[in-house]
N, C-alpha and C. Protein backbone atom coordinates (compact mmCIF):
# COMPACT_ATOMS: atom_id res chain seq x y z
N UNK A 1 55.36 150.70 21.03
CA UNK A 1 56.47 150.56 20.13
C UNK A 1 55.95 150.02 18.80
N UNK A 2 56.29 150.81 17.76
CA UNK A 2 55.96 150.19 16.34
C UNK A 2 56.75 149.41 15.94
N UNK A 3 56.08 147.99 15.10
CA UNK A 3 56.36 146.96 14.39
C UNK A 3 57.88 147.49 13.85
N UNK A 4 59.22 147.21 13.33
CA UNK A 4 60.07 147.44 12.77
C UNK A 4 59.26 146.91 10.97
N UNK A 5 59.81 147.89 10.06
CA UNK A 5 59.32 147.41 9.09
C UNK A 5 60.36 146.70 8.25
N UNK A 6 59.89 146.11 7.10
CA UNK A 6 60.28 144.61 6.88
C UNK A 6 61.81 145.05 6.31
N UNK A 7 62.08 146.37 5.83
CA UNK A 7 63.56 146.77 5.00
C UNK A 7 64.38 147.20 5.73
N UNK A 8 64.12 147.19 7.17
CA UNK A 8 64.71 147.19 8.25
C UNK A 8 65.28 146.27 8.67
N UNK A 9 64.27 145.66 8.99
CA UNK A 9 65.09 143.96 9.35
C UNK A 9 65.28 143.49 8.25
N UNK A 10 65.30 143.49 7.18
CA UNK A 10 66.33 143.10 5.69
C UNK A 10 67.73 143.67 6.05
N UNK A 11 67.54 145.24 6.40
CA UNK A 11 69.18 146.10 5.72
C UNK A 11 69.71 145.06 7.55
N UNK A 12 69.08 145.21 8.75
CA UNK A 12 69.83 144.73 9.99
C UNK A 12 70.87 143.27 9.15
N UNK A 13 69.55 142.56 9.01
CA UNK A 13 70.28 141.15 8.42
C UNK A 13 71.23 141.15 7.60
N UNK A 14 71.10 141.83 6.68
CA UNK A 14 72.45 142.26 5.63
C UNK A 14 73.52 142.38 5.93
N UNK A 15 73.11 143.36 7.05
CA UNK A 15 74.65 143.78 8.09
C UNK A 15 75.38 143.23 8.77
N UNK A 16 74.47 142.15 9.28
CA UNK A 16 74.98 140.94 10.00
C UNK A 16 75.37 140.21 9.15
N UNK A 17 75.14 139.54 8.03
CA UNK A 17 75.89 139.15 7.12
C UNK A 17 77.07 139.19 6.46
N UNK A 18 76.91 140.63 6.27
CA UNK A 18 77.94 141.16 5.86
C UNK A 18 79.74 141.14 7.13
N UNK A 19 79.16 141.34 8.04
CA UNK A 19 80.19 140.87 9.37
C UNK A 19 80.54 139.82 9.58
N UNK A 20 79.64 138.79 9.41
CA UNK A 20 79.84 136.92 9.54
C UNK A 20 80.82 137.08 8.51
N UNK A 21 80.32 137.93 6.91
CA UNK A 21 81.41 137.02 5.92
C UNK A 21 83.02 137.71 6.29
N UNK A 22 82.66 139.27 6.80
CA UNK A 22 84.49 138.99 6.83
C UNK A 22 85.00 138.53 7.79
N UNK A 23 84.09 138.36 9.19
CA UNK A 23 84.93 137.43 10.43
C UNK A 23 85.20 136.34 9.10
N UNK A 24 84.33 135.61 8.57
CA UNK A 24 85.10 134.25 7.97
C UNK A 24 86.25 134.64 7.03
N UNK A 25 86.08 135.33 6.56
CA UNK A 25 87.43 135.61 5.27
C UNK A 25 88.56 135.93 6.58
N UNK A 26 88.54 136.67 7.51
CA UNK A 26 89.75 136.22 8.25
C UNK A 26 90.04 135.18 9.35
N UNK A 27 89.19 134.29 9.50
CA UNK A 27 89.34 133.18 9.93
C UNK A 27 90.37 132.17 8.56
N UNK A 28 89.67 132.32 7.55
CA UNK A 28 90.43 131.55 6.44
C UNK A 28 91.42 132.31 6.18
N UNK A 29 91.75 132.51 6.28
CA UNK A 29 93.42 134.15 6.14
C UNK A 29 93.83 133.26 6.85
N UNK A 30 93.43 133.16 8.26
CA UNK A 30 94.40 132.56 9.50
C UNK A 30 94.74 131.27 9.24
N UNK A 31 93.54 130.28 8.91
CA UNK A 31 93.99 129.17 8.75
C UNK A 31 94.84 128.70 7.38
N UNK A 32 94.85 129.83 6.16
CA UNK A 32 95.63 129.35 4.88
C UNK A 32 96.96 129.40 6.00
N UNK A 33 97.00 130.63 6.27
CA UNK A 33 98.69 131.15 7.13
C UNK A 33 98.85 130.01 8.10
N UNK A 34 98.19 128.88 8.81
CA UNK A 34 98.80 128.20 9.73
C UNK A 34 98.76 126.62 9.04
N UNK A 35 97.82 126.64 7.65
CA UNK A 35 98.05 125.40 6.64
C UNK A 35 99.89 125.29 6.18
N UNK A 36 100.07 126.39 5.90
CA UNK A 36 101.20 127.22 5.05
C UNK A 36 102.37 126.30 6.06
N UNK A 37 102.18 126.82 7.71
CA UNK A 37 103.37 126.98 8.16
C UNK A 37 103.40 125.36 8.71
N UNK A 38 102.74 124.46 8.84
CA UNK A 38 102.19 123.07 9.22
C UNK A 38 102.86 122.66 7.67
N UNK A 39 102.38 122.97 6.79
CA UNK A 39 103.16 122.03 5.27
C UNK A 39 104.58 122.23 5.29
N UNK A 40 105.16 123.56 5.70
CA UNK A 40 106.57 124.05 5.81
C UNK A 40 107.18 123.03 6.72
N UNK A 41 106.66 123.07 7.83
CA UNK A 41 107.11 121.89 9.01
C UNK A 41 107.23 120.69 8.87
N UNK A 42 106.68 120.13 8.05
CA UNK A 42 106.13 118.85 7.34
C UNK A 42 107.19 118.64 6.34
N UNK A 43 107.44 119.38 5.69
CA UNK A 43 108.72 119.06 4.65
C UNK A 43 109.87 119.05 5.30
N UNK A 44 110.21 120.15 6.41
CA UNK A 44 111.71 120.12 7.17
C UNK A 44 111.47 118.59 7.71
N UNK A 45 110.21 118.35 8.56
CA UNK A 45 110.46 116.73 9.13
C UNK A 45 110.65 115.92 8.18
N UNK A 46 110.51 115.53 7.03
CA UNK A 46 110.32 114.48 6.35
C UNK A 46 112.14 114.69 5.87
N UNK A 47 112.84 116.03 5.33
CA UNK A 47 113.51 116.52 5.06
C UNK A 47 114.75 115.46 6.26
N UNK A 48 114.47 115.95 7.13
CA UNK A 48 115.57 115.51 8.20
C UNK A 48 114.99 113.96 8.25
N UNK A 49 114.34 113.48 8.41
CA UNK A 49 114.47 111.84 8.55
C UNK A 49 114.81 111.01 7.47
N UNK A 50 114.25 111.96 5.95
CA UNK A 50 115.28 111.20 4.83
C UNK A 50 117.10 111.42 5.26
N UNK A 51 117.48 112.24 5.80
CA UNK A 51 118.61 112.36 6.01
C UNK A 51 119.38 111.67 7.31
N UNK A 52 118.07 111.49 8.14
CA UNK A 52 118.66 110.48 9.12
C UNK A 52 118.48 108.99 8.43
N UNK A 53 117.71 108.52 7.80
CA UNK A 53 117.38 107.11 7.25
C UNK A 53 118.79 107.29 6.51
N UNK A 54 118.90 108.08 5.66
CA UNK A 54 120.38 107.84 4.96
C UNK A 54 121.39 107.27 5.73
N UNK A 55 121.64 108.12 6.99
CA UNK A 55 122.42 108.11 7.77
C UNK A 55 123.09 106.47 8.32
N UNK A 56 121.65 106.35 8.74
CA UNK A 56 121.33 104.81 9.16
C UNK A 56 121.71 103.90 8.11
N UNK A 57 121.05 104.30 7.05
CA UNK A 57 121.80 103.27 6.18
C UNK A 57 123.12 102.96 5.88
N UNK A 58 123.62 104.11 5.73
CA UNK A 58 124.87 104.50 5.78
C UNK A 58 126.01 103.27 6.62
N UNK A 59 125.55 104.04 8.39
CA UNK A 59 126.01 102.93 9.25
C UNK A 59 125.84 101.36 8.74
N UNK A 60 124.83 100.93 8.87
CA UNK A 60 124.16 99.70 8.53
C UNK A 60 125.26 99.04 7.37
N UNK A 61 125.95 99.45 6.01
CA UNK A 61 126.17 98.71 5.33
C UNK A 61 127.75 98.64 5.69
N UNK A 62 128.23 99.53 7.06
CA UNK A 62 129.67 99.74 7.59
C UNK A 62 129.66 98.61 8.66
N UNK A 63 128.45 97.89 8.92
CA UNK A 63 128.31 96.53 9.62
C UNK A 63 129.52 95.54 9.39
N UNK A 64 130.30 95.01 10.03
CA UNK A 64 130.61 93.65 9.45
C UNK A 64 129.58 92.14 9.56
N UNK A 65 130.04 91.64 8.14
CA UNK A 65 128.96 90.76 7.56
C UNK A 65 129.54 89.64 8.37
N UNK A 66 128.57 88.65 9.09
CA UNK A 66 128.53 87.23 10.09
C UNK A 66 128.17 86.62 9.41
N UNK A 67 129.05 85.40 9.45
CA UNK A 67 128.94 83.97 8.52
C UNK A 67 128.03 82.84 9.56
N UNK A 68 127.27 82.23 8.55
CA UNK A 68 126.51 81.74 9.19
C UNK A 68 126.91 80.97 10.99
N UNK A 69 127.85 80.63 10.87
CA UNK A 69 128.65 80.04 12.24
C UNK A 69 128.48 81.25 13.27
N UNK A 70 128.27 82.56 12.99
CA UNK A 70 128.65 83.15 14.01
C UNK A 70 129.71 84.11 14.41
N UNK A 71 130.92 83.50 13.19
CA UNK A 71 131.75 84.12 13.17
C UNK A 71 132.14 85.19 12.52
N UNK A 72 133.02 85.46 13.16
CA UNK A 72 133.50 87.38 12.49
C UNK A 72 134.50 87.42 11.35
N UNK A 73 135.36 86.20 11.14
CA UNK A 73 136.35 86.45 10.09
C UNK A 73 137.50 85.65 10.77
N UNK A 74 138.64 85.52 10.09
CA UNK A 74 139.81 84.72 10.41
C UNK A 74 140.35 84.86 11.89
């Protein structure tokens, strides 16, 4: 079997190269698309707990206020 010559195993390597980079360009495709949908999720949560904290607060100032004694009012 003859030696492979050297522009051979250059163009092989190339090729392989060339395959690594677009497996990676769609690996990063995938992960912008699952960054995307993780930040989307991230705003609805924050979205709904400002609206539950409201909520809460809300309740909270419908408290009746206790005088130091303990007591509730007349």
């Amino acid at each position: 079997m003859a030696p492979t010559p050297p522009i051979e195993q250059l163009a092989d390597r190339v090729e392989r190269l060339i395959l690594r980079h677009e497996e990676l360009q769609r690996t990063n495709t995938l992960l912008a698309e699952e960054l995307a949908a993780v930040t989307r999720e991230r705003d609805t949560l924050r979205s709904r707990l400002n609206a539950a904290r409201a909520r809460v607060d809300a309740l909270i100032e419908r408290l009746p206020v206790e005088d130091p004694a303990g007591d509730l009012g007349p």
